[in-house]
N, C-alpha and C. Protein backbone atom coordinates (compact mmCIF):
# COMPACT_ATOMS: atom_id res chain seq x y z
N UNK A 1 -32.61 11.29 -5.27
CA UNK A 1 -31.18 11.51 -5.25
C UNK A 1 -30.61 11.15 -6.62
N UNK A 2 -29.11 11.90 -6.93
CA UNK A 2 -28.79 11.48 -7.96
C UNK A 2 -28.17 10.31 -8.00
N UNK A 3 -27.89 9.44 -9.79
CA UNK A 3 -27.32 8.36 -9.02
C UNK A 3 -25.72 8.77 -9.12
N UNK A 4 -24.97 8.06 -8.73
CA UNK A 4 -24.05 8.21 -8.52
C UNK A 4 -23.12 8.63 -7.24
N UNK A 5 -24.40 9.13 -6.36
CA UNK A 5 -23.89 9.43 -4.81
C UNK A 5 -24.19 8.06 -3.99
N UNK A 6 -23.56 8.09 -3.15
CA UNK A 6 -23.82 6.91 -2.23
C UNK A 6 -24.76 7.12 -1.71
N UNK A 7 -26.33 8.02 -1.96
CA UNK A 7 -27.42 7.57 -1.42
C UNK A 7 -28.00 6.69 -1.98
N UNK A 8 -28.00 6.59 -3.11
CA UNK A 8 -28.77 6.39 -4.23
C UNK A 8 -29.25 4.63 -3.74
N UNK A 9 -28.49 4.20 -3.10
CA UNK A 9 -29.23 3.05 -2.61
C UNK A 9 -29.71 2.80 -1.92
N UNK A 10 -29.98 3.77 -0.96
CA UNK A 10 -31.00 4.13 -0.30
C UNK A 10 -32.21 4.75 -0.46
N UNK A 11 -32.30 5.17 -1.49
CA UNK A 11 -33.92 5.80 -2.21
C UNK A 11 -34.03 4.27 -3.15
N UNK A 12 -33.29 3.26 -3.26
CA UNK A 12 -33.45 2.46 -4.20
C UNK A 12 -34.01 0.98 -3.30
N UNK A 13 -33.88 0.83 -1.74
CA UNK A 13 -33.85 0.37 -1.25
C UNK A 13 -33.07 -0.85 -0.77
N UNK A 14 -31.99 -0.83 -1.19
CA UNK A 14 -30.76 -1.52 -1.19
C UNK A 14 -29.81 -1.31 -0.30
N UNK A 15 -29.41 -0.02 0.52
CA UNK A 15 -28.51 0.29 1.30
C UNK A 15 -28.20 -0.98 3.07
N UNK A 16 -29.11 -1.56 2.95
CA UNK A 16 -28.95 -2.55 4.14
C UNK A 16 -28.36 -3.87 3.54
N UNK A 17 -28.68 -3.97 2.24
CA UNK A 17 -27.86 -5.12 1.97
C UNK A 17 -26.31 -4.76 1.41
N UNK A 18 -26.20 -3.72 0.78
CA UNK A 18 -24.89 -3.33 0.40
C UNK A 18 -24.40 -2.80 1.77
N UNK A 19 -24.68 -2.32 2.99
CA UNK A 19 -23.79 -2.24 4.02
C UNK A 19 -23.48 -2.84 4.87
N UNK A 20 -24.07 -4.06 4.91
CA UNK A 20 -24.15 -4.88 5.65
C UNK A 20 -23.44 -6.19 5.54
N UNK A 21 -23.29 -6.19 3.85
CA UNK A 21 -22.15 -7.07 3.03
C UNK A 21 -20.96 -6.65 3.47
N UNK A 22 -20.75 -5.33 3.10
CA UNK A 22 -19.34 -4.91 3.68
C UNK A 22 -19.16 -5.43 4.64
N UNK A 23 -19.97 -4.64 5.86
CA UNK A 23 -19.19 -5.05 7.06
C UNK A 23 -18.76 -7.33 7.33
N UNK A 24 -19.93 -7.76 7.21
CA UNK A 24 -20.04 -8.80 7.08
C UNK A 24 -18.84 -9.50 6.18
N UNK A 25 -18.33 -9.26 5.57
CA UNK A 25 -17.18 -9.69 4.67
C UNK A 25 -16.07 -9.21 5.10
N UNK A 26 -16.03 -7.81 6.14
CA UNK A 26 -14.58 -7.53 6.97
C UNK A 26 -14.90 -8.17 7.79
N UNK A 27 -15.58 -8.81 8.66
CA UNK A 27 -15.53 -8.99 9.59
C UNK A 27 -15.22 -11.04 9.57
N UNK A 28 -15.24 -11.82 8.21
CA UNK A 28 -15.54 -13.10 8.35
C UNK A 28 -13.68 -12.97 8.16
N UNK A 29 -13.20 -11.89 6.99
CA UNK A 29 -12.01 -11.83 6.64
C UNK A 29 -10.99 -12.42 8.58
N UNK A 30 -11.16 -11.59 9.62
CA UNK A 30 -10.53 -11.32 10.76
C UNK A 30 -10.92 -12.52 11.33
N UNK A 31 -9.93 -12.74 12.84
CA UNK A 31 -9.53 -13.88 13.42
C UNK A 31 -10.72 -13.82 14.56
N UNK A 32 -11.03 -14.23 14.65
CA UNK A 32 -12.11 -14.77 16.15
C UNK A 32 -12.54 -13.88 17.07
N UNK A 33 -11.34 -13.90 17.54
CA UNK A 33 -11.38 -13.09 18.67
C UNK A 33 -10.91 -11.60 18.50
N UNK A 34 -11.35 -11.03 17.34
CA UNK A 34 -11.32 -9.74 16.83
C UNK A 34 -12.80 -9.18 16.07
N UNK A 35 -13.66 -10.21 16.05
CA UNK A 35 -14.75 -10.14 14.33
C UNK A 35 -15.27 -9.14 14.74
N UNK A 36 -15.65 -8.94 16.18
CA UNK A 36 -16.79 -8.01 16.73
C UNK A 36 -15.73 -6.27 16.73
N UNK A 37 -15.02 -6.09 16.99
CA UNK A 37 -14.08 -5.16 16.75
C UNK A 37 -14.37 -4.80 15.22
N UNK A 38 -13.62 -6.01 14.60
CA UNK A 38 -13.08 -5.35 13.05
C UNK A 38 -14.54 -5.08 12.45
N UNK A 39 -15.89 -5.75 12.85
CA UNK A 39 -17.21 -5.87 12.34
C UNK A 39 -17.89 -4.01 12.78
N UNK A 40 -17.39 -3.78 13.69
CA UNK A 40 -17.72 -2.51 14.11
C UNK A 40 -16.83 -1.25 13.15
N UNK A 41 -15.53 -1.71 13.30
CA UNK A 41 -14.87 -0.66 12.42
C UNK A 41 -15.79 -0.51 11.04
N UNK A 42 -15.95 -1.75 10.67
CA UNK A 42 -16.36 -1.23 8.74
C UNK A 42 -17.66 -0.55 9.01
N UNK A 43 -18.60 -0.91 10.14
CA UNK A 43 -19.47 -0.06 10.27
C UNK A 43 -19.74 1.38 10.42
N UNK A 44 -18.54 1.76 11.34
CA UNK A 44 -18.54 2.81 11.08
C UNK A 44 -17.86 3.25 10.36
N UNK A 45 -16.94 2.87 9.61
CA UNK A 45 -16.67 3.50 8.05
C UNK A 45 -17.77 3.77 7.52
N UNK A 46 -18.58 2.96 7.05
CA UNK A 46 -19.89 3.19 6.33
C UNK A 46 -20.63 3.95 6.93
N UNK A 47 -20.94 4.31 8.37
CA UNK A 47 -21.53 5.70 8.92
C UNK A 47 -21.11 6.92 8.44
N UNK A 48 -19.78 6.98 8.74
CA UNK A 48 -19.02 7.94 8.63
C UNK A 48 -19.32 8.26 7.33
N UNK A 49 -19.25 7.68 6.39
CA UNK A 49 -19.27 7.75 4.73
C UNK A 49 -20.44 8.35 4.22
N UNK A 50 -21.68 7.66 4.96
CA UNK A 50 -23.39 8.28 4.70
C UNK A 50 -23.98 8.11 5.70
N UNK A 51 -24.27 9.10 7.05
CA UNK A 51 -24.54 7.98 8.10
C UNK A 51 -26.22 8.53 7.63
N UNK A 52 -26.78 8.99 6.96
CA UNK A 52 -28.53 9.12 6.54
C UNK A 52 -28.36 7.43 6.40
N UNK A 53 -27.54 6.73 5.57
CA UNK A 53 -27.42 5.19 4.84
C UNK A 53 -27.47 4.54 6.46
N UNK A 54 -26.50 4.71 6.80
CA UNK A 54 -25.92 3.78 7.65
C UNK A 54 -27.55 3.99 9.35
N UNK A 55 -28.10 5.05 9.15
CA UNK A 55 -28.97 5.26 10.25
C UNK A 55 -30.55 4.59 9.99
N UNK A 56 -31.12 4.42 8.19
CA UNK A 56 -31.63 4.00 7.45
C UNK A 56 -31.33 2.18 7.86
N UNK A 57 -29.97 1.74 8.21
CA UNK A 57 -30.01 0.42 7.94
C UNK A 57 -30.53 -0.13 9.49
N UNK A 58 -30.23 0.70 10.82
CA UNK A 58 -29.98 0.62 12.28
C UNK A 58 -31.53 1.02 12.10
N UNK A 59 -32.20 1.41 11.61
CA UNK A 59 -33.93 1.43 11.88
C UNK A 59 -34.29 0.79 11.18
N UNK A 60 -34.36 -0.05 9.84
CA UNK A 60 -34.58 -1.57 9.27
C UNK A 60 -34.52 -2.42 10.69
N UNK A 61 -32.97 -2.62 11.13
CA UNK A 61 -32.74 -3.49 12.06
C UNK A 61 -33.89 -3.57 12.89
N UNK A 62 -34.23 -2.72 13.71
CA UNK A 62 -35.17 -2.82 14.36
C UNK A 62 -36.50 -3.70 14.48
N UNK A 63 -36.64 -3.32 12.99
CA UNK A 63 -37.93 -4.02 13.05
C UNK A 63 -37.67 -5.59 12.10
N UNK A 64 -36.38 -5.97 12.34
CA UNK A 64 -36.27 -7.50 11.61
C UNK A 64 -35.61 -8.40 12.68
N UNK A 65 -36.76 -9.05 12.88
CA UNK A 65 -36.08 -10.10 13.94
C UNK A 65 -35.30 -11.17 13.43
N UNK A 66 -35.56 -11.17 12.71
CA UNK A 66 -34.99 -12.51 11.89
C UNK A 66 -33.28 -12.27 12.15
N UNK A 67 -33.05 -11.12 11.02
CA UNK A 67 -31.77 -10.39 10.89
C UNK A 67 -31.16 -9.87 12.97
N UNK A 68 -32.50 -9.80 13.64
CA UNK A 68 -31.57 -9.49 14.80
C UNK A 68 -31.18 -10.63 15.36
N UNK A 69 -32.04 -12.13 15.48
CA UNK A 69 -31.73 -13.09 15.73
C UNK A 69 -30.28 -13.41 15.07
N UNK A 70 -30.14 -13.30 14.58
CA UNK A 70 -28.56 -13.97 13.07
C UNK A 70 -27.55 -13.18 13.66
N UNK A 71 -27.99 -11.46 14.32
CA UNK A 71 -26.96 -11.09 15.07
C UNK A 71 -26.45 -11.08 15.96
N UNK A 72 -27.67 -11.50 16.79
CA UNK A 72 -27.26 -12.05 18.37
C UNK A 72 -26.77 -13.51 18.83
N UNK A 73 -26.76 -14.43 17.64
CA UNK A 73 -26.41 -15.62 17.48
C UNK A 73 -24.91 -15.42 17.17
N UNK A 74 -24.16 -14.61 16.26
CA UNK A 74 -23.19 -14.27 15.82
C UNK A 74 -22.56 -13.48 17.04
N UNK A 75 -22.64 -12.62 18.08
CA UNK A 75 -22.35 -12.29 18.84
C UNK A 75 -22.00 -13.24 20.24
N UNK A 76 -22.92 -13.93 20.10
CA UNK A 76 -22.66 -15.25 20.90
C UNK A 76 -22.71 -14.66 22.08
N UNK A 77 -22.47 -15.59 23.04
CA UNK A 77 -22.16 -15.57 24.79
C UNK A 77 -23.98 -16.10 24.83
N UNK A 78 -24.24 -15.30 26.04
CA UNK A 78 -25.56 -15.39 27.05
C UNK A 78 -26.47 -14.75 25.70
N UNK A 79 -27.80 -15.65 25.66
CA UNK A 79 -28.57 -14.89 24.74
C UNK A 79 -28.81 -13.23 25.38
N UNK A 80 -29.67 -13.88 26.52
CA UNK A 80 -30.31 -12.24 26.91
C UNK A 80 -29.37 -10.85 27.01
N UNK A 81 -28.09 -11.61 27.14
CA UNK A 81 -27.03 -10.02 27.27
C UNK A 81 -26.98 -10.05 25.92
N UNK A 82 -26.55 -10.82 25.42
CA UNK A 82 -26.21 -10.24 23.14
C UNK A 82 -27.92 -9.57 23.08
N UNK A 83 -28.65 -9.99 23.22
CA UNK A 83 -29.97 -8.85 22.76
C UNK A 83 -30.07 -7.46 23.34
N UNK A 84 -29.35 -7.71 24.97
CA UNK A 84 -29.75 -6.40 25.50
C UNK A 84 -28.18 -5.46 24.72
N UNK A 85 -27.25 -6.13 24.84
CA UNK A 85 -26.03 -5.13 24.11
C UNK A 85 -26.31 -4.61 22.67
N UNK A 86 -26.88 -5.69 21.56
CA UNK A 86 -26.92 -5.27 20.63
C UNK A 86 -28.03 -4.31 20.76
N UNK A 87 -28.83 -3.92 20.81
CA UNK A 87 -30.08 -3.36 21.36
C UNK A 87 -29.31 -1.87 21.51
N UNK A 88 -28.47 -2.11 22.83
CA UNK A 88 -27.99 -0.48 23.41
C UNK A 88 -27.35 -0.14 22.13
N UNK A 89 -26.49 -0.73 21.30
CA UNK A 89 -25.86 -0.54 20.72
C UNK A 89 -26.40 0.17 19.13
N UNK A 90 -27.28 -0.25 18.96
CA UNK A 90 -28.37 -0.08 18.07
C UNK A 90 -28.64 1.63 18.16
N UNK A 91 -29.18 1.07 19.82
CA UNK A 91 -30.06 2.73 19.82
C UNK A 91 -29.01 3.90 20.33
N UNK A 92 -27.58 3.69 20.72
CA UNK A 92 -26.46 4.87 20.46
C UNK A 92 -26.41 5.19 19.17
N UNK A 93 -26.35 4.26 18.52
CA UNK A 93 -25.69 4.13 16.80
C UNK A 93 -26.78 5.06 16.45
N UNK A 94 -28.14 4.84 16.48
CA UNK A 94 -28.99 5.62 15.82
C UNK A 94 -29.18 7.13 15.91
N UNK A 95 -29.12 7.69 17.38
CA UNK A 95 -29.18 8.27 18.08
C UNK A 95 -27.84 9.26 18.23
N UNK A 96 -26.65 8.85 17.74
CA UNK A 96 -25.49 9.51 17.43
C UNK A 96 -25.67 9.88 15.67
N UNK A 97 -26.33 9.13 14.82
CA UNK A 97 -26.37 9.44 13.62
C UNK A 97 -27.33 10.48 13.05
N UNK A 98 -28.04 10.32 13.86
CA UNK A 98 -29.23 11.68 13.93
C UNK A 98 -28.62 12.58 14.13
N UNK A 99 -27.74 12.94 14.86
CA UNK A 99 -27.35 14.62 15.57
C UNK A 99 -26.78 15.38 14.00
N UNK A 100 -26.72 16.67 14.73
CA UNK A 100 -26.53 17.93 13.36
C UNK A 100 -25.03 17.11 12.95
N UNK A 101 -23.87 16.72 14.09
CA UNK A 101 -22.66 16.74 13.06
C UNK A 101 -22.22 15.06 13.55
N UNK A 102 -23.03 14.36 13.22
CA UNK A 102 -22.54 12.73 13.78
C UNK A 102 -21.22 12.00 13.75
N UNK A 103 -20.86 11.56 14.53
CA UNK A 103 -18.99 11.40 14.87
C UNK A 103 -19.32 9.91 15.59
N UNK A 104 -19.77 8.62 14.61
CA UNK A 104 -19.86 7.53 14.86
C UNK A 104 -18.62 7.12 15.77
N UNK A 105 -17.46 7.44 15.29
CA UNK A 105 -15.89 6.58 15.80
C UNK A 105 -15.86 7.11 17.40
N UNK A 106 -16.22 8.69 17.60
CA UNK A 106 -16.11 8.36 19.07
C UNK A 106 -16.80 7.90 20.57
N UNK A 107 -17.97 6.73 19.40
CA UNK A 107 -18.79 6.00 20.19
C UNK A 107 -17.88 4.36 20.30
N UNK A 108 -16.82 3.87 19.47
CA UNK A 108 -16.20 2.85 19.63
C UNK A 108 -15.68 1.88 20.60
N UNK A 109 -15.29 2.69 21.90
CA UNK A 109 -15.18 2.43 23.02
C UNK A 109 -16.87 1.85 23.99
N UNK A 110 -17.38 2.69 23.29
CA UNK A 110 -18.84 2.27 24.57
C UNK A 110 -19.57 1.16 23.50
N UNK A 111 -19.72 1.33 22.51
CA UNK A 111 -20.44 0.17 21.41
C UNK A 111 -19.43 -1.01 21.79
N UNK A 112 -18.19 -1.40 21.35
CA UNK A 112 -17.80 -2.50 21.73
C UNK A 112 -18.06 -3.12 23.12
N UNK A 113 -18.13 -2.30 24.04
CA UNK A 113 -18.32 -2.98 25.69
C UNK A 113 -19.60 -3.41 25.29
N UNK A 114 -20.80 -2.53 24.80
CA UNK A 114 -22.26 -3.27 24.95
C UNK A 114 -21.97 -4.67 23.96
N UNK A 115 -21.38 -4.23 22.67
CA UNK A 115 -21.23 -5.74 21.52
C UNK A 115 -20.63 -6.94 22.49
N UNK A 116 -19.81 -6.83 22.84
CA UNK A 116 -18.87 -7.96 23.31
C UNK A 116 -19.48 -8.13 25.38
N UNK A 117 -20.54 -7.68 25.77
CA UNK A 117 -20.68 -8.18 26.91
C UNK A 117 -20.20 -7.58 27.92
N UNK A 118 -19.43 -6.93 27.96
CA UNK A 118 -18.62 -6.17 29.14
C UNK A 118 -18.76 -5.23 29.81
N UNK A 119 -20.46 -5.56 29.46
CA UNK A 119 -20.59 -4.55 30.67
C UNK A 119 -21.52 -4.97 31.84
């Protein structure tokens, strides 16, 4: 890729830490009882923006426990539901970013119920 496109850190291998900062830095910015909301919005900004980037970072995830542990700790409540939500949540995200014309935002409604427990 050339540089200058927002792939380019993704052939460079960088795109999980530069998207993940973002969101992570909107989301410490917001009040408590919003992080998981506002933490989802910047995400899918950044889908929306490159979701090859943003689908690249949701299959890293996968295979880093470490990084999934840190997220299911951060999600808080019951361990086993934050693994099984983040998990569903994971594999919509991926699975919506794959398709021919991917439309991350009108998964917002069903990703937050799995993020936040409610279901």
């Amino acid at each position: 890729m050339r540089d200058g496109t927002r792939t380019t850190p993704l052939v460079k291998g960088e795109a999980d830490k530069e998207i993940v900062k973002r969101v992570v830095d909107s989301a410490e910015e917001a009040p408590l009882d919003e992080r998981i909301r506002v933490a989802l919005e910047a995400a899918i900004e950044e889908a929306e923006a490159d979701p090859a980037a943003a689908r690249s970072v949701l299959h890293g995830l996968r295979r880093d426990p470490e990084r999934l542990d840190l997220l299911e700790t951060w999600l808080g409540g019951e361990p086993q539901r934050a693994t099984l939500g983040l998990g569903a949540a994971i594999q919509i995200g991926y699975a919506e970013l794959g398709s021919p014309k991917p439309d991350p935002r009108k998964l917002m409604p069903e990703l937050l119920e799995w993020l936040e427990g409610a279901w």
